[in-house]
Structures are given as C-alpha cells and as structure tokens.
Protein backbone atom coordinates (compact mmCIF):
# COMPACT_ATOMS: atom_id res chain seq x y z
CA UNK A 1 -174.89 147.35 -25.27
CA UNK A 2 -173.15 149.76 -27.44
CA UNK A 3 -169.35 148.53 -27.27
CA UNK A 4 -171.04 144.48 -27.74
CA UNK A 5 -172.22 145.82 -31.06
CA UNK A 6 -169.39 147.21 -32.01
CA UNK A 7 -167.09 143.84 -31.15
CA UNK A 8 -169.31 142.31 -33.33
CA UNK A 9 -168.87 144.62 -36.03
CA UNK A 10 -165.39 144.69 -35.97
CA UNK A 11 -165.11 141.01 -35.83
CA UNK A 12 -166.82 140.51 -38.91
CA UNK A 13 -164.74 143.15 -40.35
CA UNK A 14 -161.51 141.64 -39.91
CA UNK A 15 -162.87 137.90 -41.38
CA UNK A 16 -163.78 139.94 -44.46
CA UNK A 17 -160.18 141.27 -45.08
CA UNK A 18 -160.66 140.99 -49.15
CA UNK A 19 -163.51 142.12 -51.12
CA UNK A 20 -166.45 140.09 -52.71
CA UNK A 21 -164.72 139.49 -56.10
CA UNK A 22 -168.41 138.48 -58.23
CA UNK A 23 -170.79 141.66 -56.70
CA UNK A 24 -174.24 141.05 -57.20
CA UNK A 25 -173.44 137.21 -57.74
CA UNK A 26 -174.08 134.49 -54.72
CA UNK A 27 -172.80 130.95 -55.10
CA UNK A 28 -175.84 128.51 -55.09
CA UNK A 29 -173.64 125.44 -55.63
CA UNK A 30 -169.82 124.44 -55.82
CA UNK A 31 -169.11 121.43 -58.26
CA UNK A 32 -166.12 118.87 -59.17
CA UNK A 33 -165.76 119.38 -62.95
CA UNK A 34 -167.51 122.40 -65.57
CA UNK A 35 -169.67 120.10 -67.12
CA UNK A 36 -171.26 119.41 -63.85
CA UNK A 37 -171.19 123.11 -63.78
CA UNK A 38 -172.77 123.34 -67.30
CA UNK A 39 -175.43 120.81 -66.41
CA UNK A 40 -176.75 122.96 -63.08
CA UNK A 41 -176.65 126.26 -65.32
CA UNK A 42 -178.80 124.63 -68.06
CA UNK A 43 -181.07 123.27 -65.36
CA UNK A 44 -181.40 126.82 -63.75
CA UNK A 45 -181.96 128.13 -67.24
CA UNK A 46 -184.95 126.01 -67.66
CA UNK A 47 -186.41 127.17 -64.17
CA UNK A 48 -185.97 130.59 -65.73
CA UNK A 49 -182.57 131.50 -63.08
CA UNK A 50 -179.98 133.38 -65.12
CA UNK A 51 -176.62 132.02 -63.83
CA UNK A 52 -172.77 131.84 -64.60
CA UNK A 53 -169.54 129.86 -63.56
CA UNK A 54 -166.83 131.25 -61.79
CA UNK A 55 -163.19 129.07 -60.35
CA UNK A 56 -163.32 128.28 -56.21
CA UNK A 57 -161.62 130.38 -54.17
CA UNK A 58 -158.58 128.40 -53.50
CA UNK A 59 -157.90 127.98 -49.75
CA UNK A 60 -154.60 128.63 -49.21
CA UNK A 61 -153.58 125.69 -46.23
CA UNK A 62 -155.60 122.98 -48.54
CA UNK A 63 -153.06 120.85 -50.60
CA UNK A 64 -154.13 120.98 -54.15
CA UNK A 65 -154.80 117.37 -54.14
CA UNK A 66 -157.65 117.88 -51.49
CA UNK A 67 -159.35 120.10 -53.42
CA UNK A 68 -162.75 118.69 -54.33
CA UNK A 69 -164.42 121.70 -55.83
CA UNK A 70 -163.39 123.67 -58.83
CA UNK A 71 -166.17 125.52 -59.90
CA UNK A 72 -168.84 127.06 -58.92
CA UNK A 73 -172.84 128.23 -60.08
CA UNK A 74 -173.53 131.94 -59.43
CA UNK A 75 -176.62 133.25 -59.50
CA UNK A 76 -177.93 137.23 -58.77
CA UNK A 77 -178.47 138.23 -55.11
CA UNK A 78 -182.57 137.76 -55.61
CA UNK A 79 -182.39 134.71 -56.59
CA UNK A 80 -180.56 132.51 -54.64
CA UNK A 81 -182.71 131.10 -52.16
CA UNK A 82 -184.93 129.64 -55.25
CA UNK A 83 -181.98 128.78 -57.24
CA UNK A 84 -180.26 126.69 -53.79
CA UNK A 85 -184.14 125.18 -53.16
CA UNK A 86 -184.28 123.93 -56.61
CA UNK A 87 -180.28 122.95 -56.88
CA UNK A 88 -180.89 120.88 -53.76
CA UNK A 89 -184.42 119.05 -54.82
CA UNK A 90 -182.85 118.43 -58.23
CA UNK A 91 -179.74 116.98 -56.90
CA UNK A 92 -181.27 114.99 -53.67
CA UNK A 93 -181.05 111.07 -54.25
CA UNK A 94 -183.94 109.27 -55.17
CA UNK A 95 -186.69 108.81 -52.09
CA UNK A 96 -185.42 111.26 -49.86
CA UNK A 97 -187.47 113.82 -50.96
C-alpha cells in the first residue's frame, strides 16, 4: 500500500510543476470581459464575500483567438464553496433553478 501512495503523490507533484501564484485566493468564476468581472465582485460584495480580479492563466497550446476567458473572480480559501453556490444560482437561466 505504501509505494501506491507514494505514485500518487508524486504524480500530483509533477502536474503542479509551478507554484499557486494568488495564495490564499481560489477562483470561484472565470469571465469574458472585467466588467463581467466587476459585476460578480459587486454581487459577492453584497452577499458580504470579499473578492478580487486576477488575468487567466494563459494556456500555452490555445491560440489566442480561442481564448474565451480573460479574467477571473478570486475569493479567500473559506469562502469559496458559498461564493461558487451563490455565483452559480445568480448566474443560472431563468426556471432552471
């Protein structure tokens, strides 16, 4: 049991070659343009979720012109699964809720 832990371990090692670059700060959502980007902070804001905006990692084999996300919300570690719930309901289309 002891070496399938540690091929596990090293596995996710080597996907994580380059450090977290925000810390503390989780991406709740990933949006086209900052005023979209604006619009979810100032909606977190009013559900009491400090939050900030930070570029998309850019993928390095994805052509510029595919790239459909430019920004994205960051909120702290503790609250992300509220922020995401809330993101989501507040963004779901009409009736599917």
């Amino acid at each position: 049991m002891r070496g399938w832990t540690a091929s596990i371990r090293s596995l996710a090692l080597r996907r994580c070659r380059r450090p977290y670059p925000y810390g503390l700060l989780m991406p709740v959502a990933s949006v086209a343009t900052a005023a979209a980007a604006a619009e979810i902070r100032e909606f977190l804001d009013t559900c009491g979720i400090r939050s900030t905006t930070a570029p998309c990692s850019r993928r390095r084999r994805e052509p510029a012109a595919r790239r459909r996300w430019r920004f994205q919300v960051l909120v702290f570690v503790e609250d992300v699964s509220r922020a995401r719930r809330l993101v989501n309901e507040w963004t779901s289309p009409a009736g599917t809720r």
